[in-house]
Protein backbone atom coordinates (compact mmCIF):
# COMPACT_ATOMS: atom_id res chain seq x y z
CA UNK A 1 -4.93 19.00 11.36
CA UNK A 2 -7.62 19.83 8.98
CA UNK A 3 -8.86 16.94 6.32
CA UNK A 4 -6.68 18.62 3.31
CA UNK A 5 -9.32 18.92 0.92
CA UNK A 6 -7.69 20.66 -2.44
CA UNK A 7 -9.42 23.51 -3.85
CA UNK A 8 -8.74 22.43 -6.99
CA UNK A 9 -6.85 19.36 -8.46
CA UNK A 10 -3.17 19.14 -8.56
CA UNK A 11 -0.79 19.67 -11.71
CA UNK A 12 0.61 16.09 -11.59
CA UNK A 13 3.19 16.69 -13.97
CA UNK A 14 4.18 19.91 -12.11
CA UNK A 15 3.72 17.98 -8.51
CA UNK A 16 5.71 14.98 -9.55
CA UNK A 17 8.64 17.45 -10.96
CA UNK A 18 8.77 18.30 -7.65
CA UNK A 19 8.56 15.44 -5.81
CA UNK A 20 11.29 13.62 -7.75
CA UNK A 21 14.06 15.91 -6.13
CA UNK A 22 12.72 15.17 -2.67
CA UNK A 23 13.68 12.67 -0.08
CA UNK A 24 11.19 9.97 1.22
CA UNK A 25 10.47 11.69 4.57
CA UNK A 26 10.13 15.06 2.46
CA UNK A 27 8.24 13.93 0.00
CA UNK A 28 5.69 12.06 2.78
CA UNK A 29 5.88 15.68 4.66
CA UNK A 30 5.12 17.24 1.71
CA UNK A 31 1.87 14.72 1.24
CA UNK A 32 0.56 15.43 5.02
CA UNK A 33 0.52 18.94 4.50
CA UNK A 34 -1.44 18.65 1.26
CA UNK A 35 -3.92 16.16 2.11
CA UNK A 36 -3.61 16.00 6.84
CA UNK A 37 -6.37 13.83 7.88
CA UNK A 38 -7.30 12.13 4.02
CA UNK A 39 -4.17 10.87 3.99
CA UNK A 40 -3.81 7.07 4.99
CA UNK A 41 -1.05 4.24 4.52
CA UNK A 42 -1.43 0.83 3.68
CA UNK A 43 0.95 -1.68 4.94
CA UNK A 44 0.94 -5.55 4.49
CA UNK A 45 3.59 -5.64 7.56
CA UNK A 46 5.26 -7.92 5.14
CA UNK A 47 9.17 -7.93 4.73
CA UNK A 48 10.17 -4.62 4.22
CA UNK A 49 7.40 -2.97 6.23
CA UNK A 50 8.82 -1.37 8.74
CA UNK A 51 10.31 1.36 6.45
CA UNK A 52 6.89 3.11 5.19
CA UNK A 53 5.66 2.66 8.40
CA UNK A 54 8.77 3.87 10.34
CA UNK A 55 9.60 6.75 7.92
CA UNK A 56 5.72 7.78 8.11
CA UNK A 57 4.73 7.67 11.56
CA UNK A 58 8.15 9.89 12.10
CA UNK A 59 6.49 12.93 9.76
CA UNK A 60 3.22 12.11 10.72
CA UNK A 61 2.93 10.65 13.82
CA UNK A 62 -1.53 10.61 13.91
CA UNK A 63 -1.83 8.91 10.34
CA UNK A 64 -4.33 6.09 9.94
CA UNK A 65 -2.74 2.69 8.69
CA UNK A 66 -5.17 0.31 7.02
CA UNK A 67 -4.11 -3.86 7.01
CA UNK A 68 -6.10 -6.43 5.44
CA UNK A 69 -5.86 -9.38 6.71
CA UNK A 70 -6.85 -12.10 3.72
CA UNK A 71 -7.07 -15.16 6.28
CA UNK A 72 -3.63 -16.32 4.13
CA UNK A 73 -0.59 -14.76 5.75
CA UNK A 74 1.94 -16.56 7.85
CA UNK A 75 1.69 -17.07 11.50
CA UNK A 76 4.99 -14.79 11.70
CA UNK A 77 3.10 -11.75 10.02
CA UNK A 78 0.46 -11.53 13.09
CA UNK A 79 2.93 -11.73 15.32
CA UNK A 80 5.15 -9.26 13.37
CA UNK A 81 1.94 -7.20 12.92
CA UNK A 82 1.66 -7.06 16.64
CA UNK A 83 5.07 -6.13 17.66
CA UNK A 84 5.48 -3.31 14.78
CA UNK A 85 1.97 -2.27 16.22
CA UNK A 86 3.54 -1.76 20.02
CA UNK A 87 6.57 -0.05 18.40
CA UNK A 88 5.53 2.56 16.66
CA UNK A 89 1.92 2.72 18.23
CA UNK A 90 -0.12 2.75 15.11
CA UNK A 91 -3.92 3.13 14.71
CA UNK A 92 -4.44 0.13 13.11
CA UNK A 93 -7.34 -0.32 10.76
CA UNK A 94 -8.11 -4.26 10.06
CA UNK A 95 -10.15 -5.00 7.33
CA UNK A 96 -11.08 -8.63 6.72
CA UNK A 97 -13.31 -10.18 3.44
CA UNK A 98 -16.75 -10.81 3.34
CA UNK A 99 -16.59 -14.33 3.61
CA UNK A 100 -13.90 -16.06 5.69
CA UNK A 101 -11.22 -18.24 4.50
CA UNK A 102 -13.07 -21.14 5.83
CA UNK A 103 -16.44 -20.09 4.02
CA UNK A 104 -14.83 -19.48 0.61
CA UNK A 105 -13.30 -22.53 0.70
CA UNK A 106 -15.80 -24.72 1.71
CA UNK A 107 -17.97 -23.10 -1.32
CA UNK A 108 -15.42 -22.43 -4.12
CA UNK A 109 -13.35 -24.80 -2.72
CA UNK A 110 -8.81 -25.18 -2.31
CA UNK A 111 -7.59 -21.90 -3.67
CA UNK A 112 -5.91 -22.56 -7.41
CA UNK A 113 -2.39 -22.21 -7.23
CA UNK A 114 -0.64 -20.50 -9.58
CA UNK A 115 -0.18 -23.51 -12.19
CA UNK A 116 -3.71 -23.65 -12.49
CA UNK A 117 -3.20 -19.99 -14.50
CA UNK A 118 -3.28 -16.62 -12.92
CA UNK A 119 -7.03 -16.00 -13.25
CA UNK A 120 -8.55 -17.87 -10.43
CA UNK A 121 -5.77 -16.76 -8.17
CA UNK A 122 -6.98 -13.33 -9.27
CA UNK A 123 -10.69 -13.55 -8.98
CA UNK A 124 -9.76 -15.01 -5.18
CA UNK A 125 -7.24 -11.84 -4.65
CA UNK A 126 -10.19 -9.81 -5.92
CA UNK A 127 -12.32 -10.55 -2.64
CA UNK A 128 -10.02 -11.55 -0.25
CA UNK A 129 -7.33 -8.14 -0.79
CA UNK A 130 -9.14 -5.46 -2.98
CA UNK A 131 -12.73 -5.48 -2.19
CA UNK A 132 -11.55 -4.88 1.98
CA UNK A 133 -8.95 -2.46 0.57
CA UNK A 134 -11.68 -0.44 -1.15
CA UNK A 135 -13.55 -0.51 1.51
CA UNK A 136 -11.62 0.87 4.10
CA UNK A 137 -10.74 3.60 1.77
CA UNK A 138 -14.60 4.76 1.31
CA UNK A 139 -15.42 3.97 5.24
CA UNK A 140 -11.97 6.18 6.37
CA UNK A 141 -13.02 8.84 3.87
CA UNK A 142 -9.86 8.71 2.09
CA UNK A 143 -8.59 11.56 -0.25
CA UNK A 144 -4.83 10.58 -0.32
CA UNK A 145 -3.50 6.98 0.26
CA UNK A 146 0.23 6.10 0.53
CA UNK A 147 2.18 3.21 0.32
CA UNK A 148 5.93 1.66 -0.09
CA UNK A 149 5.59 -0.07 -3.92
CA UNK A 150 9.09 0.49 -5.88
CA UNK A 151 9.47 1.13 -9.36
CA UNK A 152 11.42 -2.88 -9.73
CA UNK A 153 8.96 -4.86 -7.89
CA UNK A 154 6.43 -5.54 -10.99
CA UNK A 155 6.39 -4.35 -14.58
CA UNK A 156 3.66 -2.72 -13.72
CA UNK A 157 5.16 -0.42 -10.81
CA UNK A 158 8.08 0.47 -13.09
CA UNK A 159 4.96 3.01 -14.74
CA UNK A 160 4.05 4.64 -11.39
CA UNK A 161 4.55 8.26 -10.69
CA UNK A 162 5.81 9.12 -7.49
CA UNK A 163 1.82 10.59 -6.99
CA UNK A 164 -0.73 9.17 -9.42
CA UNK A 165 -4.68 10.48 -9.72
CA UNK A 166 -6.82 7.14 -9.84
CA UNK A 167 -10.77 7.86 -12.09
CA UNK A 168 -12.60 8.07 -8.29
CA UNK A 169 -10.41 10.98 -7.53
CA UNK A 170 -8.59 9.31 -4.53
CA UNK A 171 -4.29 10.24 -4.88
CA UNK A 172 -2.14 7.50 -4.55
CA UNK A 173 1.33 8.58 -3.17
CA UNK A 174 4.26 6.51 -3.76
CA UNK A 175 7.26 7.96 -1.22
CA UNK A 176 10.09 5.21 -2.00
CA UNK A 177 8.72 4.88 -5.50
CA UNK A 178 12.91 5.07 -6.65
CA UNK A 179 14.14 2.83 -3.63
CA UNK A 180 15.07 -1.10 -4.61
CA UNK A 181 15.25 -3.69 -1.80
CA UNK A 182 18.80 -2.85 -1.04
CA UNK A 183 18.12 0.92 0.08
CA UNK A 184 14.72 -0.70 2.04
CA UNK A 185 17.71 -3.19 3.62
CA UNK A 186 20.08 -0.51 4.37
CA UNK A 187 17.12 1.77 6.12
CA UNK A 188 16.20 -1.21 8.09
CA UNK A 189 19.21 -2.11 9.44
CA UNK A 190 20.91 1.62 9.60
CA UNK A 191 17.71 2.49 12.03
CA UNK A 192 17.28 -0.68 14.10
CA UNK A 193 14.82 -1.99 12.43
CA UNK A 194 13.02 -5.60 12.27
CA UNK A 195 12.38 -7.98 8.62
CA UNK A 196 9.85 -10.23 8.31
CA UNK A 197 11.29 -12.94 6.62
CA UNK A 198 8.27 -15.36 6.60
CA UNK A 199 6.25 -12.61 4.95
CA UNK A 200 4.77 -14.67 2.03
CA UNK A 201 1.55 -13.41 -0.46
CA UNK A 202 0.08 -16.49 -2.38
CA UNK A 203 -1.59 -13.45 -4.43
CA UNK A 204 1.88 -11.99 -6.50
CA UNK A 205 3.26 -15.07 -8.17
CA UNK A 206 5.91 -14.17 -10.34
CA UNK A 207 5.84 -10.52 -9.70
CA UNK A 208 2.25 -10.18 -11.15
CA UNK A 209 -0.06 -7.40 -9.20
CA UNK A 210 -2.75 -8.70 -7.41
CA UNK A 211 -5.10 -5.64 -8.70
CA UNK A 212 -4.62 -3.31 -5.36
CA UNK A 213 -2.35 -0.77 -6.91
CA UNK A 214 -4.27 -0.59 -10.03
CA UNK A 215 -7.36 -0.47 -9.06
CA UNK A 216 -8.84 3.39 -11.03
CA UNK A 217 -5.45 4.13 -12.72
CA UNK A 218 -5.58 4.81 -16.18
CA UNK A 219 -2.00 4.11 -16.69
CA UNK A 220 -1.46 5.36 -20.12
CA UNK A 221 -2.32 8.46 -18.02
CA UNK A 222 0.02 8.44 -14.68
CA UNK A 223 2.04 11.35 -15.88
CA UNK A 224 -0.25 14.22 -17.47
CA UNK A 225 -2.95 16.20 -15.48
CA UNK A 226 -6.32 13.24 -15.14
């Protein structure tokens, strides 16, 4: 599979047209073939997981998956990380911070929950989930990144675009962009699949984004040509 480097940059408007009248599995075949090798997928093997990773690894079987592991998930989600990981036999990428949980603690001290106000908890979510996330992007060299957000999970989301252009050029692809939690539920349990209810992230109080998916988007932007 070559890298799918575009010749030139897609018609967004004309590419999420399209897109909208897709499936899921279509609409992640239709990303392979488009971007092959620069595409990668994110996953926080939190509850709903095993869709994206299950509905990806079916169309494209030799996809990179990228994890970053803050040093604040539940015991569950390791072990969950490692059974989903056996499954579907995914090339897992773990990215970790800088500094451990142990190190920024000891220096900046308890993590400020979220009655302290949302800023600390986002200056924390800054190092411990975006800077790794970034990082793996640049060091995997990648031109298209997928994921599983849904249009209800933030107010935020409810503005994506089923493919989105962020300012550094990278795509972000959004494949279940129209599901809720009860069509992720009824996927699950019509294929087999496992939950992971213990899945908790300290870093989305009260369905605020913890900067990963908007990282580069100039949302006023998400449906016209960048």
């Amino acid at each position: 599979m070559a890298q799918g480097i575009l010749e030139k940059e897609l018609n967004l408007n004309r590419a999420n047209a399209g897109l909208a009248g897709l499936t899921p599995p279509d609409r992640i075949r239709w990303a392979w073939e488009k971007f092959g090798g620069g595409l990668v997928l994110s996953t926080s093997f939190g509850m709903y997981s095993a869709v994206m990773l299950h509905l990806v690894k079916t169309v494209c079987p030799e996809i990179r998956v990228i994890f970053v592991d803050t040093g604040y998930l539940t015991p569950q989600t390791y072990r969950f990380k490692k059974h989903l990981s056996e499954l579907f036999g995914l090339a897992v990428h773990t990215y970790i911070p800088r500094r451990t949980r142990a190190e920024l603690e000891a220096i900046d001290g308890a993590i400020p929950d979220n009655s302290a106000g949302w800023e600390g908890l986002y200056r924390v979510a800054r190092e411990v989930k975006v800077e790794p996330l970034e990082r793996a992007l640049d060091e995997l060299k990648a031109t298209a990144w997928i994921s599983g957000v849904m249009k209800g999970e933030t107010a935020d989301r409810k503005k994506f675009d089923f493919i989105m252009r962020r300012s550094d050029g990278l795509y972000k692809i959004h494949p279940v962009l129209d599901w809720d939690s009860k069509d992720s539920y009824r996927y699950l349990t019509g294929n087999g699949l496992p939950f992971n209810n213990e899945y908790t992230d300290i870093f989305k109080p009260d369905s605020k984004e913890c900067g990963i998916h908007l990282t580069g988007i100039n949302r006023s932007l998400t449906s016209s040509e960048l």
